[in-house]
N, C-alpha and C. Protein backbone atom coordinates (compact mmCIF):
# COMPACT_ATOMS: atom_id res chain seq x y z
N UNK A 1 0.36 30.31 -4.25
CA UNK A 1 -0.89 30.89 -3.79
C UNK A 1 -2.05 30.06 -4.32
N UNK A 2 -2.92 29.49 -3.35
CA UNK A 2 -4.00 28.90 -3.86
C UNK A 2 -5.40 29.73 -4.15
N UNK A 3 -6.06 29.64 -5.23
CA UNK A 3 -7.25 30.14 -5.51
C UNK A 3 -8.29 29.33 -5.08
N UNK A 4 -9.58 30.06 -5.08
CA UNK A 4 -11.19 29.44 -4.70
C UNK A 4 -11.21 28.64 -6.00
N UNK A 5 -11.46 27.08 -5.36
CA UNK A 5 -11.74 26.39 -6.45
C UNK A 5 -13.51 25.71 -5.63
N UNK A 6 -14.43 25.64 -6.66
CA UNK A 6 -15.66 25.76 -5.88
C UNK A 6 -16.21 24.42 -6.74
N UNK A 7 -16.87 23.56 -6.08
CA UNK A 7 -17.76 22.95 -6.57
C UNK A 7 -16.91 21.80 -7.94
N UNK A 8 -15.97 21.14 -7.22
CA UNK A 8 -15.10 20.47 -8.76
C UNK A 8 -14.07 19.52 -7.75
N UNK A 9 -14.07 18.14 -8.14
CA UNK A 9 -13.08 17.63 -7.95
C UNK A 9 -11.49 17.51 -8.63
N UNK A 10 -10.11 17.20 -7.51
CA UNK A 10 -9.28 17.49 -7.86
C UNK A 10 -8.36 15.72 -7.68
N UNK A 11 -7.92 16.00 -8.99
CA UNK A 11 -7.21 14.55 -9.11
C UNK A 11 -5.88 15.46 -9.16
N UNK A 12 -5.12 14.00 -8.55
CA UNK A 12 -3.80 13.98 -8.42
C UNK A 12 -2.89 13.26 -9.41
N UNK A 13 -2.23 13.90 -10.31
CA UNK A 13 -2.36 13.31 -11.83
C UNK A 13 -0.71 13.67 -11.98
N UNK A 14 0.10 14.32 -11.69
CA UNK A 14 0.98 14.60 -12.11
C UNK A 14 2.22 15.34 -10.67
N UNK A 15 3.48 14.59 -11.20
CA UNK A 15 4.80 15.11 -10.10
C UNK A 15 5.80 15.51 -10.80
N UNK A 16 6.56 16.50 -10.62
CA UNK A 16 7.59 16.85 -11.38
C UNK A 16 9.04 16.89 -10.26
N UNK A 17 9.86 16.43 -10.99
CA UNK A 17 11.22 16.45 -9.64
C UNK A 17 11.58 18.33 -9.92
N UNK A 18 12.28 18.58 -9.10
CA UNK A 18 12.51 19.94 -8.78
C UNK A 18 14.32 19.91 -8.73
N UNK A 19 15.04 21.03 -9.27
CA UNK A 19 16.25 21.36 -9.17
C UNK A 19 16.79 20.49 -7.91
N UNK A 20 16.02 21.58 -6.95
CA UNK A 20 16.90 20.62 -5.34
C UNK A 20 16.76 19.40 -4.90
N UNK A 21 16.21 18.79 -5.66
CA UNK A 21 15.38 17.35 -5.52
C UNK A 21 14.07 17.25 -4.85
N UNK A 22 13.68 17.66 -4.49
CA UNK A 22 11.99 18.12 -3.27
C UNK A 22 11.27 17.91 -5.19
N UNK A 23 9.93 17.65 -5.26
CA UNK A 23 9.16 17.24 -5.73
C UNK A 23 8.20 18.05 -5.74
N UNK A 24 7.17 18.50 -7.12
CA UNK A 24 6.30 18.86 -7.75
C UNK A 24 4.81 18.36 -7.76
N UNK A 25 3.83 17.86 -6.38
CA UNK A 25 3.08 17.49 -7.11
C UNK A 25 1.32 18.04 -7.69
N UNK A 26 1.01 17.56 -8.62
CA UNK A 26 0.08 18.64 -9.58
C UNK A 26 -1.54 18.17 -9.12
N UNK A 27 -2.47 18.63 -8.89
CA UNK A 27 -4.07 18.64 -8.36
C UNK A 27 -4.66 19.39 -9.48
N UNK A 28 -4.64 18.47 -10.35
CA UNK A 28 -6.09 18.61 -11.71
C UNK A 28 -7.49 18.79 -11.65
N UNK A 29 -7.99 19.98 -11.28
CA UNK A 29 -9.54 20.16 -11.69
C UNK A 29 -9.76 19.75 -13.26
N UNK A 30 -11.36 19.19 -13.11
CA UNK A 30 -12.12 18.39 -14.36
C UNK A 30 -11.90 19.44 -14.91
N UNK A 31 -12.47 20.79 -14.99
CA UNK A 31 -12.58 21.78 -16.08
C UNK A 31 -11.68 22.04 -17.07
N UNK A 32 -10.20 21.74 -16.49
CA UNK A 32 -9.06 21.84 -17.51
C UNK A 32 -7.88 23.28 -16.59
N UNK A 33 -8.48 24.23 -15.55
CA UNK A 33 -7.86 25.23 -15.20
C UNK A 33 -6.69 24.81 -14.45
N UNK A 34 -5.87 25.93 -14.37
CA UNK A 34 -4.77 25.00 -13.83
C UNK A 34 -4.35 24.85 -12.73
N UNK A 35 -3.34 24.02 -12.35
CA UNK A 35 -3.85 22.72 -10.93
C UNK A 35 -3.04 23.69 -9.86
N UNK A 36 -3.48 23.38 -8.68
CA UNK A 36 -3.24 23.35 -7.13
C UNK A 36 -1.69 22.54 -7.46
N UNK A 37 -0.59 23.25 -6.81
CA UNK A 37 0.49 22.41 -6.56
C UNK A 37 0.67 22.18 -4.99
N UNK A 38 1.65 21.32 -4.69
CA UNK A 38 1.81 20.90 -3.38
C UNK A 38 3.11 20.69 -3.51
N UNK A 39 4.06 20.95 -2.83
CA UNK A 39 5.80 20.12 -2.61
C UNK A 39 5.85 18.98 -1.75
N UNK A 40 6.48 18.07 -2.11
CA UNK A 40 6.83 16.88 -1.42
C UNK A 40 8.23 16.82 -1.59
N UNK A 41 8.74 16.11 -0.39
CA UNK A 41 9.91 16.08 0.13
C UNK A 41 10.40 14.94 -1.00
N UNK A 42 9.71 13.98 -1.58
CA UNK A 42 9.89 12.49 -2.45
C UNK A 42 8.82 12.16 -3.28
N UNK A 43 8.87 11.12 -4.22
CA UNK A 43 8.19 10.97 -4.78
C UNK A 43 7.18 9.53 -3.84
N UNK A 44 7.82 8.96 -2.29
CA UNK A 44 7.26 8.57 -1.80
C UNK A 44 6.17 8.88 -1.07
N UNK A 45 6.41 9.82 -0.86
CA UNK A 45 6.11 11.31 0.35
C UNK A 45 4.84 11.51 -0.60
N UNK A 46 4.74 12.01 -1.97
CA UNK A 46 3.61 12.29 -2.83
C UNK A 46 2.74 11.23 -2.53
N UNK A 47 2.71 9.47 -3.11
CA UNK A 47 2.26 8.73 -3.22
C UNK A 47 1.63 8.33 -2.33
N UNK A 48 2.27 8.66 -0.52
CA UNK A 48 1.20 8.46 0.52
C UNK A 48 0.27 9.27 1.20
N UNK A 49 0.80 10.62 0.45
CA UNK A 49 -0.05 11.47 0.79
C UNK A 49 -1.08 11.63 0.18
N UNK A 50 -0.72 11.88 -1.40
CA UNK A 50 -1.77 12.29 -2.50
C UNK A 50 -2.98 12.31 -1.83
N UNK A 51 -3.94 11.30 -1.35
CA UNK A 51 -5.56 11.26 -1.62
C UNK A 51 -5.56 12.19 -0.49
N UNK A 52 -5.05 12.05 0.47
CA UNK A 52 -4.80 12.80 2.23
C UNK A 52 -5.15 14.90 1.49
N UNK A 53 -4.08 14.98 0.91
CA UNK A 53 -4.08 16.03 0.48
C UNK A 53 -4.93 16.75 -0.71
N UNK A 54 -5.26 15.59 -1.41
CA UNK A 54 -6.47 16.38 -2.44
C UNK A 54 -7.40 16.48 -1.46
N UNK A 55 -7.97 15.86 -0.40
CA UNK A 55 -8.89 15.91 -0.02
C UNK A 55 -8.91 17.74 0.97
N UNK A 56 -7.71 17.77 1.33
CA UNK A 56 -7.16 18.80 2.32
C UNK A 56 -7.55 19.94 0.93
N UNK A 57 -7.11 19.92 -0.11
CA UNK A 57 -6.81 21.25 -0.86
C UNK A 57 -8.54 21.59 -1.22
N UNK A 58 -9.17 20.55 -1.50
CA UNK A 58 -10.91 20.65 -2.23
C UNK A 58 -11.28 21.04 -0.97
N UNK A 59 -10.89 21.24 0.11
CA UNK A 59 -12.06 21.15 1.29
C UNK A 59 -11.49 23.06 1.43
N UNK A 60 -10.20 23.67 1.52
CA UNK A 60 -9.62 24.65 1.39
C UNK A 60 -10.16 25.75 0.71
N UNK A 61 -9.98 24.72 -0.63
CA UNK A 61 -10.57 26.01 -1.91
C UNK A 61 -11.78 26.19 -1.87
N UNK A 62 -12.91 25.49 -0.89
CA UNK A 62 -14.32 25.77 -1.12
C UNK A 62 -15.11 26.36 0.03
N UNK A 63 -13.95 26.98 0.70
CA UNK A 63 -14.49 27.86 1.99
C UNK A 63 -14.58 29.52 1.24
């Protein structure tokens, strides 16, 4: 579940592999609260998406 994140950029800082293999990856607000996740199918899948999708999640959380 994503929360209103307002007025804060979100870096893409962190992936964690997952039991089934599908991928963890983590969207760091500056403030320190804790991050927006996203699943990726790979850790390739993260890497071409990442900027695609922070941009998708900051534009989300600030409606």
């Amino acid at each position: 579940m994503l929360e209103k994140w307002k007025n804060d950029n979100l870096s893409p800082v962190g992936l964690k592999e997952n039991e089934d293999g599908t991928f963890t990856g983590y969207f760091f607000k500056s403030n320190g609260t804790p991050p927006i996740t996203k699943d990726y199918e790979s850790e390739e899948d993260f890497e071409a998406n990442k900027e695609k999708d922070r941009i998708e999640l900051l534009q989300l959380n600030q409606e």
